[in-house]
C-alpha atoms as a PDB file:
ATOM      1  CA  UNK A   1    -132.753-136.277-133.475  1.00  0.00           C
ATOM      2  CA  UNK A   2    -132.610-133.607-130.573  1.00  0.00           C
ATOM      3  CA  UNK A   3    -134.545-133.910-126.889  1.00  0.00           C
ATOM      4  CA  UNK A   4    -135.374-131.088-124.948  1.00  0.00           C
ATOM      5  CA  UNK A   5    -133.621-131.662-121.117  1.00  0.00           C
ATOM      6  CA  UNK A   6    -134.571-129.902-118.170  1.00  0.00           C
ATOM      7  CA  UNK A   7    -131.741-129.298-115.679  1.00  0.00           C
ATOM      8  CA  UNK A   8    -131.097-126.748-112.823  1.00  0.00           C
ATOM      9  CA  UNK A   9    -134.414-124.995-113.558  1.00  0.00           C
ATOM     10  CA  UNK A  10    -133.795-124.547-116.947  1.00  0.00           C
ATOM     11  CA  UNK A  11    -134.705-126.447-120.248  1.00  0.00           C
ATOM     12  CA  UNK A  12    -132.104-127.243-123.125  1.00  0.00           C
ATOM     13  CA  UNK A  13    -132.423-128.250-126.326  1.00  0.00           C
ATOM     14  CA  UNK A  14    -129.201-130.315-127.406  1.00  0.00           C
ATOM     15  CA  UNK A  15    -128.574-132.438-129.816  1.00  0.00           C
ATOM     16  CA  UNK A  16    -125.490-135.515-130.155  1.00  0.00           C
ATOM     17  CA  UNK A  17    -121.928-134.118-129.900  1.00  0.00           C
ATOM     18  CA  UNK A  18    -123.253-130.490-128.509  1.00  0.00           C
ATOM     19  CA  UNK A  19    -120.851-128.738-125.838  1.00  0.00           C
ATOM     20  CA  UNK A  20    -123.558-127.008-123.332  1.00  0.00           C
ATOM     21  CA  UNK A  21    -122.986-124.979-120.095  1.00  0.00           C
ATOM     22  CA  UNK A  22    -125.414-126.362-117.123  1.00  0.00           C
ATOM     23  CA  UNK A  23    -125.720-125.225-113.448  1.00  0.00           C
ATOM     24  CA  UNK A  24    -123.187-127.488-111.512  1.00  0.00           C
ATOM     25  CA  UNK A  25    -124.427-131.163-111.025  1.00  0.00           C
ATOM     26  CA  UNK A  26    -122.514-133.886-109.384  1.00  0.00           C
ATOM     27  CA  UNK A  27    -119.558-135.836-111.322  1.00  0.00           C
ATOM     28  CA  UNK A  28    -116.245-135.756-111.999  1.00  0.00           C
ATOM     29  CA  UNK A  29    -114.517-134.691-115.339  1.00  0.00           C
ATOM     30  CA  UNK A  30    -114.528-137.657-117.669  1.00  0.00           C
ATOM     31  CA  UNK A  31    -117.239-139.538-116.162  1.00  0.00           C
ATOM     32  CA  UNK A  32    -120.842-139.923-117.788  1.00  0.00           C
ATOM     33  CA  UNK A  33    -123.853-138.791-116.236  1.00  0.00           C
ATOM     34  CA  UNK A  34    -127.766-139.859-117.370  1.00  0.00           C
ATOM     35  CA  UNK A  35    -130.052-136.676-117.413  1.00  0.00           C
ATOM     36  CA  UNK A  36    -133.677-138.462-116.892  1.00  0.00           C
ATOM     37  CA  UNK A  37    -135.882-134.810-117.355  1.00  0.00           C
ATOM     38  CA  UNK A  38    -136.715-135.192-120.643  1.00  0.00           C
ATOM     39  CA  UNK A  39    -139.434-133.266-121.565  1.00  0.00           C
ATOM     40  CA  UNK A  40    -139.349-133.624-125.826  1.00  0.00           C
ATOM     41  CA  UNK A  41    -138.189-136.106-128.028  1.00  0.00           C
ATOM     42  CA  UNK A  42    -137.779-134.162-131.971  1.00  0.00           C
ATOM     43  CA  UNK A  43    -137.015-135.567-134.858  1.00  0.00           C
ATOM     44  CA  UNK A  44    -139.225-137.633-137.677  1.00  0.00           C
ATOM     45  CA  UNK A  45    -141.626-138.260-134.706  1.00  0.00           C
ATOM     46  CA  UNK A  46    -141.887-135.856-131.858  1.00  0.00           C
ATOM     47  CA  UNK A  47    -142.727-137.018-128.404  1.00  0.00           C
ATOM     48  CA  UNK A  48    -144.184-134.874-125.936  1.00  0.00           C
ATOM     49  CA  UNK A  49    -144.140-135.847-122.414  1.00  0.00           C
ATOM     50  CA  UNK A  50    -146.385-134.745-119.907  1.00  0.00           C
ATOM     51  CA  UNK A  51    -144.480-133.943-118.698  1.00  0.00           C
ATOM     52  CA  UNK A  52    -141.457-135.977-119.354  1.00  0.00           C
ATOM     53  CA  UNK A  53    -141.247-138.565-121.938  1.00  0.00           C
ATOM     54  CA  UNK A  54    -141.310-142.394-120.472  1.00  0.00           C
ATOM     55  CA  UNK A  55    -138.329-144.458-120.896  1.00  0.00           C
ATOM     56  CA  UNK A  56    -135.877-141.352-122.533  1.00  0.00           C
ATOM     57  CA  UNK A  57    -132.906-139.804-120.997  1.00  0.00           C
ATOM     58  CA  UNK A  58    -130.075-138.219-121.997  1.00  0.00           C
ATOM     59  CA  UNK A  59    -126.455-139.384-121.759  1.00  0.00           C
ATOM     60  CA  UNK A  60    -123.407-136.719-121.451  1.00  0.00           C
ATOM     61  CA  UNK A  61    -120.105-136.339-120.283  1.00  0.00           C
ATOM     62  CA  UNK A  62    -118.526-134.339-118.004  1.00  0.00           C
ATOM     63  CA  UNK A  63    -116.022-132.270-119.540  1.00  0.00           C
ATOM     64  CA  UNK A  64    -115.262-129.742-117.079  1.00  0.00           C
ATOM     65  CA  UNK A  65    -116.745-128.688-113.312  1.00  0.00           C
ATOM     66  CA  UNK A  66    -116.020-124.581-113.045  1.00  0.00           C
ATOM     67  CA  UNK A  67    -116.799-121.349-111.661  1.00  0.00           C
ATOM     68  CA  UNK A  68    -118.295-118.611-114.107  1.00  0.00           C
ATOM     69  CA  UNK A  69    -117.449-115.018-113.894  1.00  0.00           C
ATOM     70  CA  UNK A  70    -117.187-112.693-110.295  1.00  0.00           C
ATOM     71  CA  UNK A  71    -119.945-110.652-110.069  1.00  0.00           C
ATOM     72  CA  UNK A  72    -119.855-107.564-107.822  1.00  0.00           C
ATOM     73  CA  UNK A  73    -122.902-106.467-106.157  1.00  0.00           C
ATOM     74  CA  UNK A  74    -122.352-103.191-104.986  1.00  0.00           C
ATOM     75  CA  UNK A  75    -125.040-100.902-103.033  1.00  0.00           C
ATOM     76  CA  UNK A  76    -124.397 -97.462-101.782  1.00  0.00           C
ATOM     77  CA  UNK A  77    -127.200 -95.255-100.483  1.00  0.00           C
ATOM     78  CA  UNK A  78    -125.678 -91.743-101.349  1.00  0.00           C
ATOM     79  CA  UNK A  79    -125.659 -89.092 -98.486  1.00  0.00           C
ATOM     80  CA  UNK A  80    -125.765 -91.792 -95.802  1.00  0.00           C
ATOM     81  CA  UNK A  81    -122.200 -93.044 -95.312  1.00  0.00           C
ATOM     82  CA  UNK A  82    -123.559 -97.060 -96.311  1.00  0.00           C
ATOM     83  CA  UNK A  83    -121.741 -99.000 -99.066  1.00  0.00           C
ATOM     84  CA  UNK A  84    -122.189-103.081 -99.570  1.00  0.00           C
ATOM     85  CA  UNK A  85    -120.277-105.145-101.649  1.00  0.00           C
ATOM     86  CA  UNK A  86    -120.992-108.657-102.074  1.00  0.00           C
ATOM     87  CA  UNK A  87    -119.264-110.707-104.535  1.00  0.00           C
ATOM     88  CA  UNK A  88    -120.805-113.737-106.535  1.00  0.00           C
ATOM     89  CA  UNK A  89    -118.916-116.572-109.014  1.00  0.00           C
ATOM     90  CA  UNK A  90    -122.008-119.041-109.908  1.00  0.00           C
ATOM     91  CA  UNK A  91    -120.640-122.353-110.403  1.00  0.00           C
ATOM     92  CA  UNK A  92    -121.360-124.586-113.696  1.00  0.00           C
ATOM     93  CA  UNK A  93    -120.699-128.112-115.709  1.00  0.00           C
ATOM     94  CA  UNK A  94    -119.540-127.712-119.301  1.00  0.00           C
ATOM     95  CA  UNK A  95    -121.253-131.134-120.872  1.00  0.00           C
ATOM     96  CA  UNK A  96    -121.250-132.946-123.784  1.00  0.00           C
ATOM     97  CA  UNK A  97    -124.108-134.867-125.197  1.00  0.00           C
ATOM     98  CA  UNK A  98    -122.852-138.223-126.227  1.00  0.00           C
ATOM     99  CA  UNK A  99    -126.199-139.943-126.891  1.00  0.00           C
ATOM    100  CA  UNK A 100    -129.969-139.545-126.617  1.00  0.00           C
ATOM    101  CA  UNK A 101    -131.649-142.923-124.684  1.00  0.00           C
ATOM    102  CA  UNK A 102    -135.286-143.840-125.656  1.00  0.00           C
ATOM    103  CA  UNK A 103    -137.111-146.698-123.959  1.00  0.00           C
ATOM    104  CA  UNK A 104    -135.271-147.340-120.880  1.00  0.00           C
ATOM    105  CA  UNK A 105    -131.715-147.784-122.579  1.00  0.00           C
ATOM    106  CA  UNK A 106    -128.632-147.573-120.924  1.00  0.00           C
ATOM    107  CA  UNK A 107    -125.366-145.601-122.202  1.00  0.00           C
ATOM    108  CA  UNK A 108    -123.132-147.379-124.745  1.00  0.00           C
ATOM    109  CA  UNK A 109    -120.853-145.124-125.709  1.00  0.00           C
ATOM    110  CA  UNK A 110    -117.584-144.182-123.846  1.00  0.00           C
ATOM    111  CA  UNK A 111    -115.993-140.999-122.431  1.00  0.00           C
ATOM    112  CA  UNK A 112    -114.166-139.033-125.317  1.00  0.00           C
ATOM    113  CA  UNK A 113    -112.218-136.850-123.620  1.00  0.00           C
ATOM    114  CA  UNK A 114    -111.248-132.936-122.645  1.00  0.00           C
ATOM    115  CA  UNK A 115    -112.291-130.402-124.734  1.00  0.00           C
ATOM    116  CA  UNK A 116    -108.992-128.237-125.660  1.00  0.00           C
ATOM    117  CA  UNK A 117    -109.722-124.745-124.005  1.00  0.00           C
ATOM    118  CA  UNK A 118    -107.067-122.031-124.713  1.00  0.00           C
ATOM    119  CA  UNK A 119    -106.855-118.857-122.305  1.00  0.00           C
ATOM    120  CA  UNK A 120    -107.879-115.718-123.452  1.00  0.00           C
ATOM    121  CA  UNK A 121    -104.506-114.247-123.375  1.00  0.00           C
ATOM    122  CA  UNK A 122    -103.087-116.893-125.244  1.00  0.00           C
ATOM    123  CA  UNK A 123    -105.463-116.234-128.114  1.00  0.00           C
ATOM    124  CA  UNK A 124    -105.532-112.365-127.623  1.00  0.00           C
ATOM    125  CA  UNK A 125    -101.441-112.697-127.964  1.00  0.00           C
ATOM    126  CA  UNK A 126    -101.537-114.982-131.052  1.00  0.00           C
ATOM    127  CA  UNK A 127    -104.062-112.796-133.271  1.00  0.00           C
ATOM    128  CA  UNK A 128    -102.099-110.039-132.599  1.00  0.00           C
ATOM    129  CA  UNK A 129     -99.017-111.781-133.794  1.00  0.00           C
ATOM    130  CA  UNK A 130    -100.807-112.969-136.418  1.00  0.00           C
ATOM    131  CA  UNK A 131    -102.080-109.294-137.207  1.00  0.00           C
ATOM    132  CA  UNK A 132     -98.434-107.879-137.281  1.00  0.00           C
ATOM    133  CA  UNK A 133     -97.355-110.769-139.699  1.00  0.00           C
ATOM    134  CA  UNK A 134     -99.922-110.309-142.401  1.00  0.00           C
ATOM    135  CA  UNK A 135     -99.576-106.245-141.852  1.00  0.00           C
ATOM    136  CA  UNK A 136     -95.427-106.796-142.772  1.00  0.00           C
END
């Protein structure tokens, strides 16, 4: 079964157990949070809402509250001695769906915990030792 959410202006289609990256919402890591916008129900029987579905909502946990990327905005207007720079880091909530709710149900299953996120270094280091181990 999979629902189709609708979340920080944006609509998801997740399924049980799925990791997804949502604009930042309120919560704290750990802690499970009821997503009410759902706008499709899948599975043997669909369910269209119009435009959400009665009675479903989606339960998820919050594994991690973050900042994406730093994006640089940079104008210059050539000839004119003008230059901006503005920079930008959007901030996000990594979830995971632990349940979808139909007919006004409430969330029964607990927190499962962090999901194990290794730096990039760390795994740009270890395939390259790995690399030079299989090459010898």
């Amino acid at each position: 079964m999979y629902a189709v959410i609708k979340t920080g202006g944006k609509q998801y289609r997740v399924a049980e157990d799925q990791v997804i990256k949502v604009e930042k919402i309120k919560g704290e890591p750990g802690q499970i949070v009821q997503l009410s916008e759902v706008l499709m129900l899948g599975g043997d029987t669909p369910q269209i809402g119009t435009p959400t579905v009665a009675g479903a909502s989606v339960a998820a946990e919050v594994l991690e509250q973050t900042r994406g990327p730093k994006i640089i905005a940079f104008k210059k207007r050539r000839r004119k001695n003008s230059r901006r720079k503005r920079g930008h880091r959007q901030a996000f909530t990594l979830l995971r769906i632990t349940e979808i709710l139909t007919e006004g149900r409430t969330p029964s299953k607990p927190p499962q915990g962090r999901v194990q996120r290794r730096p990039k270094t760390v795994a740009a280091t270890e395939a390259a030792k790995d690399a030079t181990e299989q090459t010898a």
